[in-house]
N, C-alpha and C. Protein backbone atom coordinates (compact mmCIF):
# COMPACT_ATOMS: atom_id res chain seq x y z
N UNK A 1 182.11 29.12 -67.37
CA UNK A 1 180.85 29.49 -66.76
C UNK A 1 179.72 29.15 -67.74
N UNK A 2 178.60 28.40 -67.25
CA UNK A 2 177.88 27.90 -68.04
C UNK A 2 176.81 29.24 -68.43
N UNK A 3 176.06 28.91 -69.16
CA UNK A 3 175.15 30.16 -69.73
C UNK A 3 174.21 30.60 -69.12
N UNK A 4 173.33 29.22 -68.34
CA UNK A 4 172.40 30.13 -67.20
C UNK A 4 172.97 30.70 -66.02
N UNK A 5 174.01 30.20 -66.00
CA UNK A 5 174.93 31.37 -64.61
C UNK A 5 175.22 32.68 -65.02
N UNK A 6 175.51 32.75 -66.82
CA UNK A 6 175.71 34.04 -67.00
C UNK A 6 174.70 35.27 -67.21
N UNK A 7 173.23 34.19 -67.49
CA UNK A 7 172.48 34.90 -67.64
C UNK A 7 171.96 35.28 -66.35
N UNK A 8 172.16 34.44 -65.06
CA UNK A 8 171.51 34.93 -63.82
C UNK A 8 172.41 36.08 -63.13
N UNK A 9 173.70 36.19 -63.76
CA UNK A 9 174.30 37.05 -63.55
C UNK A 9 174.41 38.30 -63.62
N UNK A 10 173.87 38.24 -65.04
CA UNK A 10 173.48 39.48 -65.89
C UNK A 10 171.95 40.22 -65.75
N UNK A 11 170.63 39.07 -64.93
CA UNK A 11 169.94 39.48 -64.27
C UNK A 11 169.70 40.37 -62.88
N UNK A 12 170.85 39.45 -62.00
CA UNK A 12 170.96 40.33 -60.89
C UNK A 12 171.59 41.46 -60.87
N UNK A 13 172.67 41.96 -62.32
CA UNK A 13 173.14 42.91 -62.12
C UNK A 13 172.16 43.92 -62.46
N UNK A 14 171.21 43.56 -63.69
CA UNK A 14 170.09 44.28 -63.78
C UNK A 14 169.36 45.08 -63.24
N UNK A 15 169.22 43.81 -62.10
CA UNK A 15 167.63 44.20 -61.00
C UNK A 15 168.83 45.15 -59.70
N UNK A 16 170.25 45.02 -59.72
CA UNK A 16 170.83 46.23 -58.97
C UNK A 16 170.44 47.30 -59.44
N UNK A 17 170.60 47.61 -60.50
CA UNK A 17 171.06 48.63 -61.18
C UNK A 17 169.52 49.36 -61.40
N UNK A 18 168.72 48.68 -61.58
CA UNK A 18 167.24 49.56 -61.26
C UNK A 18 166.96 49.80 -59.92
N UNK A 19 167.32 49.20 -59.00
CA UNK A 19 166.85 49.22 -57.61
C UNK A 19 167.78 50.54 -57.66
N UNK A 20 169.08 50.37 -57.88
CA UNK A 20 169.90 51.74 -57.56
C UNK A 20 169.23 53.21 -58.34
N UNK A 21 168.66 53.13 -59.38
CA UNK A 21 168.30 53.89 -60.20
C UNK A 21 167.10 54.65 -59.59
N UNK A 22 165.97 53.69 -58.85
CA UNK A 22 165.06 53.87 -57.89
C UNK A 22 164.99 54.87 -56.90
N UNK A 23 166.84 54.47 -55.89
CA UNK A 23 167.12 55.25 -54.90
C UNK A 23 167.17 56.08 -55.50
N UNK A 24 168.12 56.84 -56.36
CA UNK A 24 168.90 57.79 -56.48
C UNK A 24 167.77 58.87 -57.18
N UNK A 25 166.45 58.58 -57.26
CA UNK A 25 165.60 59.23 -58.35
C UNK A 25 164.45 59.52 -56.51
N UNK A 26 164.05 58.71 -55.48
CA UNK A 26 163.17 58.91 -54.97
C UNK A 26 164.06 58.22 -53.36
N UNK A 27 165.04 58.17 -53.16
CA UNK A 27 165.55 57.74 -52.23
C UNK A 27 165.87 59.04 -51.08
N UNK A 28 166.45 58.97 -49.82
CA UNK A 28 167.06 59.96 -49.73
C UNK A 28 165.90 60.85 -48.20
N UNK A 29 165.61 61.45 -47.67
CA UNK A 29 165.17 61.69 -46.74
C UNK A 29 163.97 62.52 -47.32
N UNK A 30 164.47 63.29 -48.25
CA UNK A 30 163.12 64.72 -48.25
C UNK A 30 162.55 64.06 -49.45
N UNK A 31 162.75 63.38 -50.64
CA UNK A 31 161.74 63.53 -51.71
C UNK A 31 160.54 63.05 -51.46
N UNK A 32 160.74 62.30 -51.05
CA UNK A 32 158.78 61.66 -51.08
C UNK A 32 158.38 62.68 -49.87
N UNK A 33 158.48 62.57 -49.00
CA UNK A 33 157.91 63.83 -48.47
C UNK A 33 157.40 64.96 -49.40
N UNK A 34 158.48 65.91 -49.98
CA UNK A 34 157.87 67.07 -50.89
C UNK A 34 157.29 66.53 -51.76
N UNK A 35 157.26 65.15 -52.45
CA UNK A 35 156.33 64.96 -53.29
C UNK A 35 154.80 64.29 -52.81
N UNK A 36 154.62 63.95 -51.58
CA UNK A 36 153.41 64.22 -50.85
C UNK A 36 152.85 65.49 -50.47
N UNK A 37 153.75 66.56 -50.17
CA UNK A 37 153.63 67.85 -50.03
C UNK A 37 152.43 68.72 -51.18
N UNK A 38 153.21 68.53 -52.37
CA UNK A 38 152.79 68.43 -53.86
C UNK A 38 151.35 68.16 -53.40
N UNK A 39 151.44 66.70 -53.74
CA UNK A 39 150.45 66.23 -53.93
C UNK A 39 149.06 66.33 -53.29
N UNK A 40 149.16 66.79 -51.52
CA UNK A 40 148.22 67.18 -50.87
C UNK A 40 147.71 68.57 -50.73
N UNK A 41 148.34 68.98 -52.49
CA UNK A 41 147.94 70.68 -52.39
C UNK A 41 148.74 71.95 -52.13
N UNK A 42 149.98 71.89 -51.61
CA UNK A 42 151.12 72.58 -51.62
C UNK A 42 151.72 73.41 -53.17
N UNK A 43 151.35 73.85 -53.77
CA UNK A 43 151.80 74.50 -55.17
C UNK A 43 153.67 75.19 -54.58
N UNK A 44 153.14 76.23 -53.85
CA UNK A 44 154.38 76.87 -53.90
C UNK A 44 155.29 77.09 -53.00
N UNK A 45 156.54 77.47 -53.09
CA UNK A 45 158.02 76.90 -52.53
C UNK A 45 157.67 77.05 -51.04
N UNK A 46 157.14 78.30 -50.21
CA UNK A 46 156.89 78.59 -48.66
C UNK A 46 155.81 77.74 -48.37
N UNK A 47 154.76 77.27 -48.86
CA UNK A 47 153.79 76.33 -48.58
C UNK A 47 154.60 75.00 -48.27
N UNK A 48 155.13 74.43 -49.31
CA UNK A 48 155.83 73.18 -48.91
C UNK A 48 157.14 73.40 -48.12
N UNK A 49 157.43 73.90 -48.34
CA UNK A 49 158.79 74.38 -46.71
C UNK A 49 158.17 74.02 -45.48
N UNK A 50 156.86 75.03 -45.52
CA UNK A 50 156.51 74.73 -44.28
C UNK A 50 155.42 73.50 -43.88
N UNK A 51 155.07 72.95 -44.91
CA UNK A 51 154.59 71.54 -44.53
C UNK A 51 155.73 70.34 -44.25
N UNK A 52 156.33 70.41 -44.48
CA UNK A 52 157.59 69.47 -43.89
C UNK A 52 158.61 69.60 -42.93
N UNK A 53 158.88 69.27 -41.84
CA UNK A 53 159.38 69.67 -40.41
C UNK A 53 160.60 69.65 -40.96
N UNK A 54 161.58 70.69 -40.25
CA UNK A 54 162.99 70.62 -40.55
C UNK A 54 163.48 70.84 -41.63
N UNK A 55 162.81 70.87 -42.82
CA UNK A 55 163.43 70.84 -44.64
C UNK A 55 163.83 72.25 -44.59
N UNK A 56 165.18 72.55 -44.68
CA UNK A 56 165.76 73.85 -45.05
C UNK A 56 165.33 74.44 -46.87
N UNK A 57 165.54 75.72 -46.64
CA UNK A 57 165.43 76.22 -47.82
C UNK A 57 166.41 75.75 -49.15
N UNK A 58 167.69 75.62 -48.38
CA UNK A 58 168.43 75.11 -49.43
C UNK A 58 167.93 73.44 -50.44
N UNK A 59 167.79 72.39 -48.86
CA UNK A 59 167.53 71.39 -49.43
C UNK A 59 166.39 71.03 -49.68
N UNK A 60 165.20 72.07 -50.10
CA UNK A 60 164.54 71.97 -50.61
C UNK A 60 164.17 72.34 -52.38
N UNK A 61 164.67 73.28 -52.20
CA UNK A 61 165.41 74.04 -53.99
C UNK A 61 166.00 73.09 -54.37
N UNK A 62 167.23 72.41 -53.21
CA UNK A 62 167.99 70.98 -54.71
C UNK A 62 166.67 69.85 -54.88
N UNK A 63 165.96 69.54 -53.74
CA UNK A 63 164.64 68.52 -54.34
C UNK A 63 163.64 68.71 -54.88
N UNK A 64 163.31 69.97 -54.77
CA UNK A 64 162.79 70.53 -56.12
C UNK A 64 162.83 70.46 -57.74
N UNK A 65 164.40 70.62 -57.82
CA UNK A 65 164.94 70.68 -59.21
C UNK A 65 165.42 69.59 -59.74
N UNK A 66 165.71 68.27 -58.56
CA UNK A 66 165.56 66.96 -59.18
C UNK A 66 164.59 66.50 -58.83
N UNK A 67 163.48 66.72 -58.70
CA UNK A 67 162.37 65.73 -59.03
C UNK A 67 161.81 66.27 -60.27
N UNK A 68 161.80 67.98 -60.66
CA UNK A 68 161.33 68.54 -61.97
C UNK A 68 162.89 67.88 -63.05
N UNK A 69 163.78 67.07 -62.93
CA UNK A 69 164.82 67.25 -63.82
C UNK A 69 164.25 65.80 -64.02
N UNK A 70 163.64 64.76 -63.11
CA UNK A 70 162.97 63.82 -63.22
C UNK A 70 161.63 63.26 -63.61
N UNK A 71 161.33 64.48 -64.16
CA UNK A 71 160.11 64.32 -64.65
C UNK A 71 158.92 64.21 -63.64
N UNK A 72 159.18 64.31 -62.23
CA UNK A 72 157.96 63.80 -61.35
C UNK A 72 156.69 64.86 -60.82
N UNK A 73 157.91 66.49 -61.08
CA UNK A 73 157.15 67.49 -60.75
C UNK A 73 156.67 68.27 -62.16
N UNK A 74 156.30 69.21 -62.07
CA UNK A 74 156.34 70.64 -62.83
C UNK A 74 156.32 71.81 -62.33
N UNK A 75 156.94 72.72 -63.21
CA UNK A 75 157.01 73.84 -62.29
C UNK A 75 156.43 74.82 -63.25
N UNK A 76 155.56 75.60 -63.06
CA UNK A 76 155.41 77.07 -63.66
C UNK A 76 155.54 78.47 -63.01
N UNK A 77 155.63 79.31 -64.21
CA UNK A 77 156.25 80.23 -63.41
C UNK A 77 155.21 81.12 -64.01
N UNK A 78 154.57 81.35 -62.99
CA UNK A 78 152.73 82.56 -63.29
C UNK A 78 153.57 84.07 -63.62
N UNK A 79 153.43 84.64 -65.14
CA UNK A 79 154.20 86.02 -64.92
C UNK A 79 152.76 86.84 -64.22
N UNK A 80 152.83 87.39 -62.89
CA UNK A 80 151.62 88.12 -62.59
C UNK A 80 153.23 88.92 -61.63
N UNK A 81 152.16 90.05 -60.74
CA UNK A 81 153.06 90.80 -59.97
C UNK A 81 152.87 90.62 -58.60
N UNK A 82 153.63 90.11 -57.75
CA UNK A 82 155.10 89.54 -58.18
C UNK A 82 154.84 88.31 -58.94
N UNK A 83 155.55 87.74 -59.81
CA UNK A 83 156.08 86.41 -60.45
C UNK A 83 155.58 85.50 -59.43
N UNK A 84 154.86 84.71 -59.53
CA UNK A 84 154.39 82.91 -58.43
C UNK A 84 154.84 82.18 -59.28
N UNK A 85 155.60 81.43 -58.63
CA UNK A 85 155.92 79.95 -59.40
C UNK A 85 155.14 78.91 -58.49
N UNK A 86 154.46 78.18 -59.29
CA UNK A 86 153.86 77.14 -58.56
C UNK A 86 154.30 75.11 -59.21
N UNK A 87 154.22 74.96 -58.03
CA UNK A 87 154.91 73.12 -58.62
C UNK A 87 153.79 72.03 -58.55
N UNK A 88 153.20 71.01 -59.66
CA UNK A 88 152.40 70.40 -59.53
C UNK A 88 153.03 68.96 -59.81
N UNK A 89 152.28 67.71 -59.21
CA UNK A 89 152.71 66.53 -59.23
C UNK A 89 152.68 66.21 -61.13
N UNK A 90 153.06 65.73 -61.56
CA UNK A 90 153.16 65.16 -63.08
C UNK A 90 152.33 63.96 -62.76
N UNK A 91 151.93 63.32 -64.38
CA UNK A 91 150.98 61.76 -64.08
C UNK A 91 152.03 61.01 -63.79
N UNK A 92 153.22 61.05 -64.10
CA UNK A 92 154.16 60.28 -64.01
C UNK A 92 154.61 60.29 -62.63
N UNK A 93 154.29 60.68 -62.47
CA UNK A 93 154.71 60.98 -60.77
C UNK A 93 153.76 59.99 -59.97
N UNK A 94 152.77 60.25 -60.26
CA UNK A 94 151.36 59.17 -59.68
C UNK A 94 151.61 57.80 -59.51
N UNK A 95 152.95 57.28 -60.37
CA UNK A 95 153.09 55.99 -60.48
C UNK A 95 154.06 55.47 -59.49
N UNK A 96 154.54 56.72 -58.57
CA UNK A 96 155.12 56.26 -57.66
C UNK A 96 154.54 55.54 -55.87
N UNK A 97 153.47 56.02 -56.50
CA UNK A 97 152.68 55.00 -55.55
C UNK A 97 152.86 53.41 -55.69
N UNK A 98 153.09 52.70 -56.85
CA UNK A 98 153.73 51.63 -56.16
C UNK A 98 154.70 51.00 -55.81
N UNK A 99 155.57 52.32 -55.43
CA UNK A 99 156.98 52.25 -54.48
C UNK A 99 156.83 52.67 -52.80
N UNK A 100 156.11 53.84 -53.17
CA UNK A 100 155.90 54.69 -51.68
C UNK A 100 154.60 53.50 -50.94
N UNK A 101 154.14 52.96 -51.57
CA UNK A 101 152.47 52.83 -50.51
C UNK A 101 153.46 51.21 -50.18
N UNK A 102 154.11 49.92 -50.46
CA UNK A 102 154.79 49.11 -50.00
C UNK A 102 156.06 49.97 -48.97
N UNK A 103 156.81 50.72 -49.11
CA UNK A 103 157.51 51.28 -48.01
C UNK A 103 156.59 51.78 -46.71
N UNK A 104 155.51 52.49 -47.41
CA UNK A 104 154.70 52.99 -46.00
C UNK A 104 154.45 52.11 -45.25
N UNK A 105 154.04 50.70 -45.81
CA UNK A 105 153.57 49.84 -45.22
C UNK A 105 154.43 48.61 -44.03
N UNK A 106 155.99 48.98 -45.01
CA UNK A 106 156.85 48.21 -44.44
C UNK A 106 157.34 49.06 -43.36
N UNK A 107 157.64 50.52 -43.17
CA UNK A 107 157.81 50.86 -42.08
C UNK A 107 156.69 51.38 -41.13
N UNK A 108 155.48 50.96 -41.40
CA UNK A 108 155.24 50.84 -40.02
C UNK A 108 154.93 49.40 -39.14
N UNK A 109 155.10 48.43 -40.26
CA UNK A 109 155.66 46.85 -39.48
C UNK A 109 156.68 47.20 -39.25
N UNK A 110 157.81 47.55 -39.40
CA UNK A 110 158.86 47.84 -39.15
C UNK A 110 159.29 48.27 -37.51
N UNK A 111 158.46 49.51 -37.40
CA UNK A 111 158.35 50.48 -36.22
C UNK A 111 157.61 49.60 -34.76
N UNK A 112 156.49 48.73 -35.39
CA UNK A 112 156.26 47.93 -34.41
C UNK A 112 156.98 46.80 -34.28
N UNK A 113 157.96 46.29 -35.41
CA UNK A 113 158.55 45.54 -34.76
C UNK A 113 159.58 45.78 -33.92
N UNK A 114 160.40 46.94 -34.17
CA UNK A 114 161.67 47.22 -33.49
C UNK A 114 160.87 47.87 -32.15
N UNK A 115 159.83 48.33 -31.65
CA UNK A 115 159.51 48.80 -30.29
C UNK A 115 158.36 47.68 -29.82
N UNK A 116 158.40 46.48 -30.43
CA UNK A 116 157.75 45.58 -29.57
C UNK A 116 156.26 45.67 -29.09
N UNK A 117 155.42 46.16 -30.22
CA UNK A 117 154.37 46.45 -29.98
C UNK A 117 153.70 45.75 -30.79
């Protein structure tokens, strides 16, 4: 195998392996949602529950705790009475706009293309 085959090899396994890294960090049905949630002002756990149709309590606590294990959220926990924990977008998080705003865009070409409009 010659060397630029191995190196194009070793590229594409690359550019998998971030694309996979991508999904598994912002892929998936609920994260970008709760992290629009976040972002349009939602701080705490019943606020964003109920800005997103259908998101159970459970699978919202696990996307919660991986997007804060990902660095995208933060969470504090206000000691007042009762205890508020509130979740804010991170800057790092901000940079996922240029993943989310090309998907937004592709599914709604998408949507008109598959219903012919």
């Amino acid at each position: 195998m010659s060397t630029s085959v191995k190196k194009n090899e070793i590229r594409f396994k690359e550019k998998i392996k971030a694309i996979q890294d991508t999904m598994f960090v912002l892929g998936g049905k609920w994260k970008l949602p709760v992290i629009l949630s976040i972002y349009n002002g939602n701080k705490r756990f019943n606020d964003i529950a109920n800005s997103i149709p259908d998101i159970t309590n459970r699978v919202l606590s696990k996307e919660l705790k991986h997007l804060e294990e990902n660095l995208l959220i933060s969470r504090t926990v206000i000691d007042d009475y009762p205890v508020r924990i509130e979740y804010a977008i991170t800057d790092y998080c901000l940079t996922t706009h240029k993943v989310a705003a090309p998907m937004e865009e592709w599914g709604k070409n998408h949507l008109k293309k598959i219903s012919g409009k």
